[in-house]
Protein backbone atom coordinates (compact mmCIF):
# COMPACT_ATOMS: atom_id res chain seq x y z
CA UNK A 1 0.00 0.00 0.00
CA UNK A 2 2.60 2.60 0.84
CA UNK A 3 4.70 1.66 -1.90
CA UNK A 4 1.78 2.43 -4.47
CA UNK A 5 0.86 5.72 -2.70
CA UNK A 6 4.45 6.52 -3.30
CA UNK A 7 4.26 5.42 -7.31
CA UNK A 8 1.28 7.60 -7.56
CA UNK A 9 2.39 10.88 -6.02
CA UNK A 10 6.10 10.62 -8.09
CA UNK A 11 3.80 10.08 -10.95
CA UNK A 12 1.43 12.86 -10.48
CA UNK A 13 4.73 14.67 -9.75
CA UNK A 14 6.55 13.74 -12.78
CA UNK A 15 2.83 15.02 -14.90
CA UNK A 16 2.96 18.42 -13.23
CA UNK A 17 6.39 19.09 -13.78
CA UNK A 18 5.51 18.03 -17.62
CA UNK A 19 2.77 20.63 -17.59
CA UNK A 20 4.45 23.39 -16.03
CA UNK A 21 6.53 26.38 -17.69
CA UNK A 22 10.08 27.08 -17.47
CA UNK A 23 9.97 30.06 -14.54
CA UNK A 24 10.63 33.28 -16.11
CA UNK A 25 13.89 33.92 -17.59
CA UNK A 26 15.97 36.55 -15.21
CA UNK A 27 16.63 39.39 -17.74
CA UNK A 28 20.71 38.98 -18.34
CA UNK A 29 22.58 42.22 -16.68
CA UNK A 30 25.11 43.88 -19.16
CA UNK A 31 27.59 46.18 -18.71
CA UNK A 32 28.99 48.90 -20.42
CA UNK A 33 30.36 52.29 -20.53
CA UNK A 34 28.27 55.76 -20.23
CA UNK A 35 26.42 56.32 -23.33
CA UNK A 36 23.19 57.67 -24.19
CA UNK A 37 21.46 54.91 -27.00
CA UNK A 38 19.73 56.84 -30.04
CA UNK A 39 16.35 54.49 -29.37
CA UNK A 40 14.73 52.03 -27.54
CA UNK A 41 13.89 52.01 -23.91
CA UNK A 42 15.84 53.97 -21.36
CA UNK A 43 15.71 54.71 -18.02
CA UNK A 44 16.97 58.16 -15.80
CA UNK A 45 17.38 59.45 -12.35
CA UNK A 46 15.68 61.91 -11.13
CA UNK A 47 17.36 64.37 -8.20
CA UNK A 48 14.72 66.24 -7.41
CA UNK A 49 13.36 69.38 -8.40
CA UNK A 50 15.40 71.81 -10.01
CA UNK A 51 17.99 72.05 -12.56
CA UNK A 52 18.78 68.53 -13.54
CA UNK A 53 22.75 66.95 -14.48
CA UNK A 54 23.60 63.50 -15.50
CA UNK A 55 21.76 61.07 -17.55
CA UNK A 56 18.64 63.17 -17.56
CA UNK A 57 19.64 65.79 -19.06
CA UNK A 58 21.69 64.30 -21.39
CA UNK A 59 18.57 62.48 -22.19
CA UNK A 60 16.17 65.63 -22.30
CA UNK A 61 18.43 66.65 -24.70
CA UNK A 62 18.39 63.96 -26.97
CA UNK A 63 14.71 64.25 -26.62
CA UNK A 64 14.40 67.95 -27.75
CA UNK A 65 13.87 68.94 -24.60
CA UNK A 66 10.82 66.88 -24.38
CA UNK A 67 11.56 64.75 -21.45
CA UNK A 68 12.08 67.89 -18.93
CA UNK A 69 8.08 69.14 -20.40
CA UNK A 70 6.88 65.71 -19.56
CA UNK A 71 8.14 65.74 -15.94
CA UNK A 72 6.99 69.52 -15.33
CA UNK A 73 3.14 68.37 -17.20
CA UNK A 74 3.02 65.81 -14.70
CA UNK A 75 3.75 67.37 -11.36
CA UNK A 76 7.12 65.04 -10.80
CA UNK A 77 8.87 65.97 -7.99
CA UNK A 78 11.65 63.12 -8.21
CA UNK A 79 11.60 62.29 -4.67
CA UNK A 80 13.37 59.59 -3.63
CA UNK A 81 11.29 55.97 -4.09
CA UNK A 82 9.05 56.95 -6.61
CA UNK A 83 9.37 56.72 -10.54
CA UNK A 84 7.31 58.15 -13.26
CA UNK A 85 6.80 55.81 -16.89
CA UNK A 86 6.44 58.09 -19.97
CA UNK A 87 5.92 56.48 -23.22
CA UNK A 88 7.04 58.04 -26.97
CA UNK A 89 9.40 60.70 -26.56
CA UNK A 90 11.29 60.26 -29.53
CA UNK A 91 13.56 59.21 -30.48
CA UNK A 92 12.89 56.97 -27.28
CA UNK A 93 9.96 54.06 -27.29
CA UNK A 94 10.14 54.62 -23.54
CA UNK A 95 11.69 56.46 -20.93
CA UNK A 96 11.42 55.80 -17.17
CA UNK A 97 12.37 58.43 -14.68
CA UNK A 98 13.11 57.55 -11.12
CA UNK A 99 13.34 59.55 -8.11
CA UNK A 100 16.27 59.76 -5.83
CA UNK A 101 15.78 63.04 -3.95
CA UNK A 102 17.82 65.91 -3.65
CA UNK A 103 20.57 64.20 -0.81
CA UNK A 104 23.88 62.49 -2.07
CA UNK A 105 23.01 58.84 -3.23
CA UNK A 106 24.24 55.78 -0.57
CA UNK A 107 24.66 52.61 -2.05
CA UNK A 108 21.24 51.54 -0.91
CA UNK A 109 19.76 54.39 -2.90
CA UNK A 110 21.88 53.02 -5.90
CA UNK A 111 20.32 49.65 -4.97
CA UNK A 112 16.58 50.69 -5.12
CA UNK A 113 17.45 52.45 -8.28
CA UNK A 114 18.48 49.39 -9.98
CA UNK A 115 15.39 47.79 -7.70
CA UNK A 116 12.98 50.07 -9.57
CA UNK A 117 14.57 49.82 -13.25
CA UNK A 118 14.41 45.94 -12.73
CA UNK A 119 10.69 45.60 -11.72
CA UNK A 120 9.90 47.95 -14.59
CA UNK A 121 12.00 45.66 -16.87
CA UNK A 122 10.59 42.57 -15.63
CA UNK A 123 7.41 43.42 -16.79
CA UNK A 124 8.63 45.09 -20.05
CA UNK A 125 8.89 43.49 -23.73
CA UNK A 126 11.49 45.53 -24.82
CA UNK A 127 14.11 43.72 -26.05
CA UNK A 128 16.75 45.72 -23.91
CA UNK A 129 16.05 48.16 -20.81
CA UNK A 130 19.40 50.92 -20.69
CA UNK A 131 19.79 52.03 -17.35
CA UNK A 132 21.72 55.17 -17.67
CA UNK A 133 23.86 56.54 -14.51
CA UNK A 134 25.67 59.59 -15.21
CA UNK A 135 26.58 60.23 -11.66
CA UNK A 136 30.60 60.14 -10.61
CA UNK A 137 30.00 57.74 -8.02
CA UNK A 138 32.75 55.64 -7.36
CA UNK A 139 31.63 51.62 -8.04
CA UNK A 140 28.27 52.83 -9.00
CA UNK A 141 27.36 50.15 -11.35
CA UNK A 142 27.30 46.90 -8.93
CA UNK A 143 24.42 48.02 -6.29
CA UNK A 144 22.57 49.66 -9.50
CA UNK A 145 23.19 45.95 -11.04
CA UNK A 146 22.28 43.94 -7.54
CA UNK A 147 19.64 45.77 -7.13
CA UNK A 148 17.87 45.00 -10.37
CA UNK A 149 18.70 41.74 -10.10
CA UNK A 150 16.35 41.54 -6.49
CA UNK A 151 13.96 43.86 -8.28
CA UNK A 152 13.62 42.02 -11.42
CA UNK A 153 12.66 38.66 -9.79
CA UNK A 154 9.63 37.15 -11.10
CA UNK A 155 7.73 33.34 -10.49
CA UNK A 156 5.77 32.13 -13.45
CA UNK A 157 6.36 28.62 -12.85
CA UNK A 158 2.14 27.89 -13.12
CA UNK A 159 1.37 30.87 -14.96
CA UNK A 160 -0.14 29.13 -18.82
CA UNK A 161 0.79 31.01 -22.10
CA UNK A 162 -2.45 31.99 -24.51
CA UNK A 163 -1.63 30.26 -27.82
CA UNK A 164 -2.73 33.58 -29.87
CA UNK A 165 0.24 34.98 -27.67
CA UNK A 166 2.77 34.84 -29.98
CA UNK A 167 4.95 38.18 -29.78
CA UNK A 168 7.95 38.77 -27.15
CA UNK A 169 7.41 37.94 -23.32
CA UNK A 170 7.58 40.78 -20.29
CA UNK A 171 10.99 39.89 -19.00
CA UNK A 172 12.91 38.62 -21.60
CA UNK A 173 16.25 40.56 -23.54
CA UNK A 174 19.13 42.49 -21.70
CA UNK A 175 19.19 44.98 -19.14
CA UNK A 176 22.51 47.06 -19.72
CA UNK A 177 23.76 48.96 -16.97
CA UNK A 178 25.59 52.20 -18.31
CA UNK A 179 27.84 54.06 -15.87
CA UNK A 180 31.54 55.98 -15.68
CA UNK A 181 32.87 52.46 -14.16
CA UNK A 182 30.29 50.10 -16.09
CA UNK A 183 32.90 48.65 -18.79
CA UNK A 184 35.32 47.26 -15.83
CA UNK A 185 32.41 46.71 -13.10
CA UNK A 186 31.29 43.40 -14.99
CA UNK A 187 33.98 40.81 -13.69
CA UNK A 188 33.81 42.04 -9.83
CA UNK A 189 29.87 41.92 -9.98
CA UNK A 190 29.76 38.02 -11.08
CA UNK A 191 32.20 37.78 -8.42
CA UNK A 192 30.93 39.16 -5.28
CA UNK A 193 27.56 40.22 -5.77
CA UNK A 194 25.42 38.10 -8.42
CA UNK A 195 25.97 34.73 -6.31
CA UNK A 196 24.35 36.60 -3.54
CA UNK A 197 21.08 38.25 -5.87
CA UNK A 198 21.31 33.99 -7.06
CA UNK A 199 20.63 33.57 -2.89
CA UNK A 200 18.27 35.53 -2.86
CA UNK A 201 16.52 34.13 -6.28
CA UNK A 202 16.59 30.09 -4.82
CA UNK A 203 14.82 30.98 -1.21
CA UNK A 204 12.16 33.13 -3.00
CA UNK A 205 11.55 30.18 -5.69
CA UNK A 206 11.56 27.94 -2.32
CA UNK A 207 8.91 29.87 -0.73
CA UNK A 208 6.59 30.61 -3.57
CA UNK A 209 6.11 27.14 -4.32
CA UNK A 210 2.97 25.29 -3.22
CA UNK A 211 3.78 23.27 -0.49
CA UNK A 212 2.89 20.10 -2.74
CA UNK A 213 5.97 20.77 -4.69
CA UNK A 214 8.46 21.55 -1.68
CA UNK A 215 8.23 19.29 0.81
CA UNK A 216 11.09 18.42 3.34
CA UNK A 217 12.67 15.63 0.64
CA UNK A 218 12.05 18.34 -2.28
CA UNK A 219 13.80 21.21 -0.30
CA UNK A 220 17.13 19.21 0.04
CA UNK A 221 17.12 17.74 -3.22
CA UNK A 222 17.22 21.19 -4.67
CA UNK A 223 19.71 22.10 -2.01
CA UNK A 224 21.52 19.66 -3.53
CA UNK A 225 20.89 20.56 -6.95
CA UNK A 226 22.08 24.05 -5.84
CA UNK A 227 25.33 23.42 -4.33
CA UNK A 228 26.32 21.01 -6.87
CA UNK A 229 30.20 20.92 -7.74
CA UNK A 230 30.84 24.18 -5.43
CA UNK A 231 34.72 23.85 -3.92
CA UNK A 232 34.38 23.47 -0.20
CA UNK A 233 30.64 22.72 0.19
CA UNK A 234 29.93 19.23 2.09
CA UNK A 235 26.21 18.44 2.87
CA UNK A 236 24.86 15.95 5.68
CA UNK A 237 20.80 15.03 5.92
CA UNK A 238 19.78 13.04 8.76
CA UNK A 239 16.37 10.95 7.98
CA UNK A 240 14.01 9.71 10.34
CA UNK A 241 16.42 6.88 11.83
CA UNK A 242 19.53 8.96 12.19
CA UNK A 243 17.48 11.25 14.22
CA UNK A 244 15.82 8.77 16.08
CA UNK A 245 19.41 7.94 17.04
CA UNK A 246 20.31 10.96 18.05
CA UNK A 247 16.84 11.07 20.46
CA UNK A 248 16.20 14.45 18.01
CA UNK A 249 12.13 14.61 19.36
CA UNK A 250 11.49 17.81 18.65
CA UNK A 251 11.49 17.55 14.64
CA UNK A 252 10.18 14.09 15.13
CA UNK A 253 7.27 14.78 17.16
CA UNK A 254 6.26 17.77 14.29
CA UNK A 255 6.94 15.60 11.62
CA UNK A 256 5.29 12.29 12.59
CA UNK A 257 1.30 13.89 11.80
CA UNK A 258 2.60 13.89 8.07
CA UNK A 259 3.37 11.56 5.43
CA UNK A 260 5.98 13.15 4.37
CA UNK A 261 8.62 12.45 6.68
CA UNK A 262 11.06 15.45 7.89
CA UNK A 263 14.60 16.03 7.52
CA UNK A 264 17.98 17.32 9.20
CA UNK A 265 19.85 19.34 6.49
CA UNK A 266 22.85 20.60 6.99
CA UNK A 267 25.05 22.40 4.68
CA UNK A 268 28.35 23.53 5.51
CA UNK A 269 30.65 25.96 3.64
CA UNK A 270 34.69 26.02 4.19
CA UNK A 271 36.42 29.15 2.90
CA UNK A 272 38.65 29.94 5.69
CA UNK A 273 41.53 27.94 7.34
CA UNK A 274 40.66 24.41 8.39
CA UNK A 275 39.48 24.07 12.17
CA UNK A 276 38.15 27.81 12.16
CA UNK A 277 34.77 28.21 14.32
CA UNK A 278 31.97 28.30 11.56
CA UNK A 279 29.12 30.82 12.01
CA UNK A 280 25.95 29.48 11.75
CA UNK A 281 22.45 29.74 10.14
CA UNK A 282 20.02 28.10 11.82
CA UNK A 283 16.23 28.04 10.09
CA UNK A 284 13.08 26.82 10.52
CA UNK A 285 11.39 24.75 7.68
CA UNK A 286 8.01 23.82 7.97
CA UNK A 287 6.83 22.89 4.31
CA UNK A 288 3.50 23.61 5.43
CA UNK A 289 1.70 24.60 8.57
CA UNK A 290 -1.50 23.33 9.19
CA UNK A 291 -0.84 23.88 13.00
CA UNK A 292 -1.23 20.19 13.72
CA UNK A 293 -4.31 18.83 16.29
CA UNK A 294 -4.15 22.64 17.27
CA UNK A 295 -5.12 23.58 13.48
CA UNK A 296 -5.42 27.03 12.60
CA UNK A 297 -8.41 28.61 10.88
CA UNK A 298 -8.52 28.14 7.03
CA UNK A 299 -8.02 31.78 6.43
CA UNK A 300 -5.10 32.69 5.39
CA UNK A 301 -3.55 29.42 6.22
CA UNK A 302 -2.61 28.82 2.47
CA UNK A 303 0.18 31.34 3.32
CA UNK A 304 1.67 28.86 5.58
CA UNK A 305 3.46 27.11 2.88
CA UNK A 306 5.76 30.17 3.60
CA UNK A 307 6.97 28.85 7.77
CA UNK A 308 10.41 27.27 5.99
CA UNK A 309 11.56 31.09 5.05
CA UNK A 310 13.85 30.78 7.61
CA UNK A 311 15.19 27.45 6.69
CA UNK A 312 15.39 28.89 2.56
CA UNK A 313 17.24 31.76 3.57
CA UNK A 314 19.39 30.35 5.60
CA UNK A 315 20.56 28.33 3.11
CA UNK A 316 20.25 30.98 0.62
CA UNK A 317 23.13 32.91 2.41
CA UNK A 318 25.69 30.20 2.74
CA UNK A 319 24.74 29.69 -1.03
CA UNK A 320 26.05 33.12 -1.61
CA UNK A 321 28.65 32.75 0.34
CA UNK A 322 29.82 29.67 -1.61
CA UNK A 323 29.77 31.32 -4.58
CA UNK A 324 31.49 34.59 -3.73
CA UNK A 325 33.71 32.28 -2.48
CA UNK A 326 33.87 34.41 0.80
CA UNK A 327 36.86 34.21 3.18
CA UNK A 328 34.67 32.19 5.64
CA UNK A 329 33.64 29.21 7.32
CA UNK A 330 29.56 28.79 7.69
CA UNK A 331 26.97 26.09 8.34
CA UNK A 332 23.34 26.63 7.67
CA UNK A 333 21.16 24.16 9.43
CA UNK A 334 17.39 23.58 8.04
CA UNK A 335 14.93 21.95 10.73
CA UNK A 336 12.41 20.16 8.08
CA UNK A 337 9.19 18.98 8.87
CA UNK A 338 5.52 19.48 7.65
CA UNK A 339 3.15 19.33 10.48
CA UNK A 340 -0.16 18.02 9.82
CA UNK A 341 -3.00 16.61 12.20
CA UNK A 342 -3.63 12.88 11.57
CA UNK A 343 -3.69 9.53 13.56
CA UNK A 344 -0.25 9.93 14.05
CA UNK A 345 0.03 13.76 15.01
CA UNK A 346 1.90 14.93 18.31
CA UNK A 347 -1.03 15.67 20.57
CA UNK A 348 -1.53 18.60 23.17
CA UNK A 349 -0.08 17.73 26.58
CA UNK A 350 2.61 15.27 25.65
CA UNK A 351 5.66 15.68 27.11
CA UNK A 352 8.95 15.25 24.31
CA UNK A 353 12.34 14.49 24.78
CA UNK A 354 14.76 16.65 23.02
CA UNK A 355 18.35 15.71 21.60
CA UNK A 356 19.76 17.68 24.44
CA UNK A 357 17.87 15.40 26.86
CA UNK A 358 15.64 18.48 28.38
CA UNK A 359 12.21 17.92 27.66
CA UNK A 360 8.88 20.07 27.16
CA UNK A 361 5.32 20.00 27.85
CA UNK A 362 3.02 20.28 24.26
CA UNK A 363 1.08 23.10 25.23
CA UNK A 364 -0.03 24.19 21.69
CA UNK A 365 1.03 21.86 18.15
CA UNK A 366 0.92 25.13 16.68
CA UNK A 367 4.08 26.00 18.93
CA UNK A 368 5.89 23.62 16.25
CA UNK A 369 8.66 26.11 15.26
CA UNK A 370 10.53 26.15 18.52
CA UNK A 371 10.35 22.36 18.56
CA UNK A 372 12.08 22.00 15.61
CA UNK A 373 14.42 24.21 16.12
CA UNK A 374 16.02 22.94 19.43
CA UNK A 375 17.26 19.97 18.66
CA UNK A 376 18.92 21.58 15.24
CA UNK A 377 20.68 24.04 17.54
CA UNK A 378 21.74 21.31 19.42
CA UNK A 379 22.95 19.71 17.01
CA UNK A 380 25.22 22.37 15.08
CA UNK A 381 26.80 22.81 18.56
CA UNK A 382 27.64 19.47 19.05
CA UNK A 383 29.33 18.28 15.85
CA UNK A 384 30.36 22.30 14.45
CA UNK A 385 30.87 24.08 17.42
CA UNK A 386 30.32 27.58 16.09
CA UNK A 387 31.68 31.02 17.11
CA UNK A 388 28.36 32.45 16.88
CA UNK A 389 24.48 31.20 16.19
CA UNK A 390 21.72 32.95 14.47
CA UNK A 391 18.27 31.30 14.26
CA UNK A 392 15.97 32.94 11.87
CA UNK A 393 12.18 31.79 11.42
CA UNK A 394 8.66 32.65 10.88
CA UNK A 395 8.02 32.28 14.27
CA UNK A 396 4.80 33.93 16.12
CA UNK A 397 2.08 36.06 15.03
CA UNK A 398 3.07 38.63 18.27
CA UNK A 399 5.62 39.70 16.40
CA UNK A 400 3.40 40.91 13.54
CA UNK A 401 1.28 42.93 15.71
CA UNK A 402 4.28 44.46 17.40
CA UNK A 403 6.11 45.32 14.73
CA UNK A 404 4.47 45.03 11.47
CA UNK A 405 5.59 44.39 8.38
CA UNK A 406 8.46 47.17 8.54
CA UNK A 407 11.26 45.37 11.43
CA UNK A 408 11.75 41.52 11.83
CA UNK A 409 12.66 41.26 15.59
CA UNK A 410 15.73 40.62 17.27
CA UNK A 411 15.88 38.82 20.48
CA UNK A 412 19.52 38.06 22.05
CA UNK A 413 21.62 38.09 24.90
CA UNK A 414 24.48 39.34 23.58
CA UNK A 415 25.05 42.88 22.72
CA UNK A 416 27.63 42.91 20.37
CA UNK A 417 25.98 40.74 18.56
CA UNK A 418 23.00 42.31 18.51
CA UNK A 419 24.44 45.44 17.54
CA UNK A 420 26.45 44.00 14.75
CA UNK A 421 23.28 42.92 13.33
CA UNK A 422 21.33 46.06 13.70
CA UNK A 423 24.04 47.58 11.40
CA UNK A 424 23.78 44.79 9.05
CA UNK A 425 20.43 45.25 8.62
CA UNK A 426 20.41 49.00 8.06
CA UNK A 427 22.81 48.61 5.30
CA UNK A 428 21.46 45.12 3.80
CA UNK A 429 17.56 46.64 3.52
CA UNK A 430 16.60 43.52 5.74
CA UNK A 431 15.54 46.19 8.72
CA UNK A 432 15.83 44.11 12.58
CA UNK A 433 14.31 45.92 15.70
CA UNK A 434 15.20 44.61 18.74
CA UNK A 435 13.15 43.37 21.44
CA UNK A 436 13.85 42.61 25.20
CA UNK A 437 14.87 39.21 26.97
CA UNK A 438 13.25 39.73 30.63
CA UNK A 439 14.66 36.97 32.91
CA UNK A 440 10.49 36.96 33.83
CA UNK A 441 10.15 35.01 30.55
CA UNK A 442 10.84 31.53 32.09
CA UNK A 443 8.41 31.64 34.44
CA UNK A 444 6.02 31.62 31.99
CA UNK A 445 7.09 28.67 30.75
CA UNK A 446 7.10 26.15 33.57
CA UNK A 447 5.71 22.81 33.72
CA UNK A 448 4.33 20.74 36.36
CA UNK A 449 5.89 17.39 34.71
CA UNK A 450 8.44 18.31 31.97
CA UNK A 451 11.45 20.84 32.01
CA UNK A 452 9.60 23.58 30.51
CA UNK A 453 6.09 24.45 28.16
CA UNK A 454 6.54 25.62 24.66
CA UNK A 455 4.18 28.19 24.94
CA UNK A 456 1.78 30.04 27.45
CA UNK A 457 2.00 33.31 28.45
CA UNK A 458 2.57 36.84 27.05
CA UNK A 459 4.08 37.80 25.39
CA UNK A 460 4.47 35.24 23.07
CA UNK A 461 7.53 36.19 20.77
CA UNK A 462 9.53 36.83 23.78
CA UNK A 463 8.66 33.60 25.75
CA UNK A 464 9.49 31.89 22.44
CA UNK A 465 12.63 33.35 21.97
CA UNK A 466 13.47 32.44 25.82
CA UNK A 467 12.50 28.65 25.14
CA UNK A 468 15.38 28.67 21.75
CA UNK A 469 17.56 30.07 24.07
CA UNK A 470 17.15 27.12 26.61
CA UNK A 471 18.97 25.52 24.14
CA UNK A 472 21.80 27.22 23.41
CA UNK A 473 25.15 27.47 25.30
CA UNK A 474 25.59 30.84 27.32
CA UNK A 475 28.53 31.56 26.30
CA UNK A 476 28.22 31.15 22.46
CA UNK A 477 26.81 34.10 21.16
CA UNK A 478 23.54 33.98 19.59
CA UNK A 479 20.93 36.01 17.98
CA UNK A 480 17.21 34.85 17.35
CA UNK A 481 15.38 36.52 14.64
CA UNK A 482 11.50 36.14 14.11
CA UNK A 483 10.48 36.91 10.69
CA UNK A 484 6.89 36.31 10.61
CA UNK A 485 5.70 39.86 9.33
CA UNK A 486 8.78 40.34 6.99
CA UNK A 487 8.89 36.40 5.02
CA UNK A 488 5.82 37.65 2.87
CA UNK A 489 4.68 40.85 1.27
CA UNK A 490 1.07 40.01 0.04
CA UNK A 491 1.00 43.50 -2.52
CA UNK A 492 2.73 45.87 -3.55
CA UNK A 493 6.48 45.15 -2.34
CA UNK A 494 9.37 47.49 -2.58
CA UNK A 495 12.26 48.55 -5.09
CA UNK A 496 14.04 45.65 -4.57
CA UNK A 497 11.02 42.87 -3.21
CA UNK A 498 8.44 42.46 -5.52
CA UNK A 499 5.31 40.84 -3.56
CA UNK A 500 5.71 37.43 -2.23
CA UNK A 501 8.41 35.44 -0.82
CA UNK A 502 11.08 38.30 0.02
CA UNK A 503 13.84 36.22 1.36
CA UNK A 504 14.29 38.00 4.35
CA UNK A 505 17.77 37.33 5.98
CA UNK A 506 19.82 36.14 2.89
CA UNK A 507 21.17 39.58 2.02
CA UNK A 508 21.39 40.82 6.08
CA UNK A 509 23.34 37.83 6.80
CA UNK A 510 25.28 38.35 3.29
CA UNK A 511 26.25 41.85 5.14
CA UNK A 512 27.03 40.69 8.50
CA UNK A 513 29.86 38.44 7.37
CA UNK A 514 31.12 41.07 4.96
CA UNK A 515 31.16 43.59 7.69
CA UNK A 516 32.04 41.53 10.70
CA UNK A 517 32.96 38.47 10.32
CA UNK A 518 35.28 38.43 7.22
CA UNK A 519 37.53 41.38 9.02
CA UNK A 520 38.27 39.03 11.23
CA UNK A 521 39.20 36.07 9.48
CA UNK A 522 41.76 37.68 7.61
C-alpha cells in the first residue's frame, strides 16, 4: 500500500512538472560604458526638483527637450522611491524616470534604483532596458546591477501562455547597466555580488512554491541541486532513523502527523583555514503549517506554505557565500518537517524528549517552530561548534502585531551581537528591531511534569525566543530573529522585493559576514 501511494504521487509529480513552464527567464545584466542609445527604452534618475545633471539631461536633450516638459506636465517631484513611466518621446519608445531626492546617493539608494529599473524591466517586452547613470559615483554600477537583479525577480512557474500569444514575453532581452565604471564593473559583480542576488533568487523560488511541490525531501534535493560541484561545500541530511538515534524529538514529534517524513539538512561551507569556528544559520522549515491537532483557521492558512523562510534563507546565504567564495567558514542548518494533524500527530499535553535530553510540555502543536528548532541548535553545537548562532524563522504572530511588516525582531543576549546585526540590517535593507529578553520570561514557561512548556504566556515572541535560548550554550553568542511579518509581502512590495516570498535574511546575513565576520578572518 505505501509503496503504491508513493508510485502515484512521483507520478502525479513527474505530470505536473511536464505541464508546467520554465519560470521566467531573469533578464541577463550587461555592462557597459556611459552612453546615451539613439532608441529604444531607457531609463533616468531623477534628483529632485530643479535644474537637472547626469543622464537626464543628457537624455532631455536627446529628446528635444521633451523629457524635462513631460516631468513639469506631470507634477514630478523626483523624490526619492518613486518613478514616473512616460511612453514616446522620440527618439525613445520609452523612458522611465526615477526619483532619488535631492541628498547624495548611498549605495542603498543606488540599490533601489536598480530595484525600480528591474521591476519595470521585468514586466517590459522591450528587447533591452538601458539604465543610464551619469553620476561620478565611485563603483556605482554593482548596487545599480544587484539591485535589479532583487527587483527584477519574477515566479511564473504555473502561470499558462495563450496560444494567440505569440509576440515577445515581459521579461525577456538584456538589461545594460551604463555608468563611468560600467565597462570594468562586470567581472567584480559576477564575483561578489550576483551569487548573492542567485541567494536571494533560490529561497524566494523555495517559498513561492505550493507546499505540494516543496516538501522536506524536495527542499534538500534542490539544495543539492544548488550546491552542486561548489569547492568546499559538504552536505549531511539526517532521515528519520539517524534522528531517532540521536533522540532528536522535537522535529520528530512535528513531523510524525505527516506523510511526508522530515529532515535534518545541513550544509556547511569552508572558505577559511581548516578548524576555524563556523558561524551558523540556523532556520526553521516547515513545508507547510497546518498547526497540527491545534489547526489554525482556514483563512489565510494557504500562506503557511511560507513557515520554511527561515530554513530557505538560511541556506540561501551560505549559497552566496559559496559562490562569492567568501573568506569564511559557515553552516546553515534547516529543521524540516511538515506538520499536519492525523492519527499519528503529536497531541496537546505530551511531554517530548529533546536531543539535548531536556524535555517540554506540548502546550499548543501550533508552537511547532521552537520544537524543531532545538534539537537543530543542538545539534550544530555538538558536531560544528560555532563562534556564533543565528536562528531565523517565521516564528509567532506577536511579532506581527508588534512590529508590522516594517522590522523583523531581534531577540539576544548578547550585545555585540545584537548590535552587529542592527548595522547589518540597516545597510542590507533587511531592517531588525530589537526586542527585550526579561529573565520573567521563564516563568512563563514552567511545567508541572516536563522541564519547561513551549508556549503560554505573554508575550508570546519573547517567551518563544526564551525557550530557543534554553537551548543554546551561554557563552556562544547567539541572535534569534522572528520573521513572521517580513517572510511575505502580500502586494505591492518594494524597489528591490516584488510581492511574495522576500527572502528576508539572505542579504542581512550576506552583510554581516562582509562587515564583521570576514575582518576578522583575515
Amino acid at each position: 500500500m505505501f509503496r503504491s501511494f508513493s508510485l502515484q504521487r512521483m507520478l502525479l509529480a513527474l505530470l505536473l512538472s511536464c505541464l508546467a513552464l520554465p519560470a521566467a527567464a531573469q533578464r541577463e545584466i550587461r555592462f557597459d560604458a556611459y552612453a546615451v542609445p539613439s532608441a529604444g527604452t531607457v531609463a533616468v534618475a531623477m534628483r529632485g526638483e530643479g535644474p537637472q545633471t547626469g543622464a537626464f539631461a543628457d537624455v532631455d536633450a536627446a529628446t528635444g527637450g521633451a523629457l524635462a516638459r513631460a516631468v513639469a506636465a506631470a507634477g514630478y517631484k523626483g523624490r526619492a522611491d518613486t518613478q514616473l513611466d512616460l511612453p514616446g518621446l522620440a527618439p525613445f519608445d520609452r523612458v522611465l524616470v526615477v526619483g532619488v531626492g535631492s541628498d547624495a546617493p548611498s549605495t542603498r539608494t543606488l540599490e533601489d534604483v536598480g530595484g525600480r529599473v528591474g521591476r519595470f524591466a521585468a514586466g517590459s517586452t522591450a528587447a533591452a532596458v538601458e539604465l543610464l547613470w551619469g553620476g561620478d559615483e565611485a563603483a556605482a554600477a554593482q548596487p545599480l546591477a544587484f539591485g535589479a537583479a532583487l527587483g527584477g525577480y519574477r515566479f511564473d512557474l504555473y502561470r499558462s501562455r495563450r496560444e494567440d500569444d505569440t509576440g515577445p514575453r515581459a521579461g525577456e532581452g538584456t538589461l545594460v547597466v551604463r555608468t563611468r565604471d560600467g565597462a570594468a564593473a562586470a567581472e567584480a559583480f559576477q564575483r561578489d555580488w550576483a551569487p548573492v542576488a542567485h541567494g536571494v533568487r533560490f529561497a524566494r523560488d523555495l517559498v513561492t512554491e505550493p507546499a505540494s511541490a516543496v516538501y522536506p525531501e524536495e527542499f534538500v534535493r534542490r539544495t543539492r541541486e544548488a550546491f552542486n560541484g561548489m569547492p568546499g561545500v559538504t552536505i549531511e541530511v539526517l532521515d528519520v532513523p539517524a534522528m531517532e538515534r540521536l533522540g532528536m524529538g522535537g522535529i520528530l514529534a512535528v513531523g510524525q502527523g505527516s506523510a511526508r517524513p522530515p529532515r535534518l539538512l545541513v550544509v556547511r561551507y569552508d572558505g577559511a583555514a581548516r578548524g576555524e569556528a563556523p558561524v551558523a544559520f540556523v532556520g526553521k522549515g516547515i513545508t507547510f503549517d497546518s498547526g497540527g491537532l491545534s489547526i489554525k483557521g482556514s483563512d489565510g492558512m494557504w500562506r503557511m506554505k511560507y513557515d520554511m523562510a527561515g530554513a530557505a534563507s538560511s541556506v540561501g546565504a551560505v549559497l552566496g557565500l559559496a559562490g562569492r567564495r567568501a573568506p569564511v567558514n559557515a553552516v546553515a542548518v534547516a529543521a524540516l518537517a511538515e506538520n499536519m494533524p492525523s492519527g499519528t500527530a503529536t497531541r496537546p499535553g505530551d511531554v517530548i524528549r529533546t536531543a539535548s535530553g531536556q524535555t517540554f510540555e506540548v502546550m499548543s502543536t501550533d508552537a511547532e517552530g521552537r520544537m524543531v528548532l532545538v534539537d537543530a541548535l543542538w545539534y550544530v553545537q555538538d558536531r560544528h561548534s560555532p563562534r556564533a548562532i543565528i536562528d531565523i524563522a517565521t516564528l509567532t504572530g506577536a511579532i506581527v502585531t508588534a512590529l508590522g511588516g516594517d522590522y523583523a525582531g531581534l531577540f539576544s543576549r548578547h550585545d555585540d551581537l545584537a548590535d552587529q546585526l542592527l548595522a547589518a540590517g540597516e545597510a542590507s535593507g533587511d531592517a531588525l528591531w530589537r526586542m527585550p529578553m526579561h529573565p520573567g520570561y521563564g516563568k512563563m514557561l514552567e511545567s508541572p511534569i516536563a522541564d519547561m512548556r513551549n508556549g503560554g504566556g505573554r508575550p508570546g515572541s519573547g517567551t518563544a525566543a526564551h525557550f530557543i535560548g534554553e537551548w543554546v550554550d551561554k557563552d556562544t553568542p547567539w541572535a534569534h530573529l522572528d520573521i513572521a511579518g517580513m517572510a511575505w509581502i502580500e502586494a505591492g512590495g518594494t524597489a528591490t522585493t516584488p510581492a511574495g516570498a522576500t527572502a528576508f535574511g539572505v542579504r542581512l546575513f550576506d552583510r554581516w559576514v562582509r562587515d564583521h565576520v570576514e575582518p576578522a578572518a583575515r
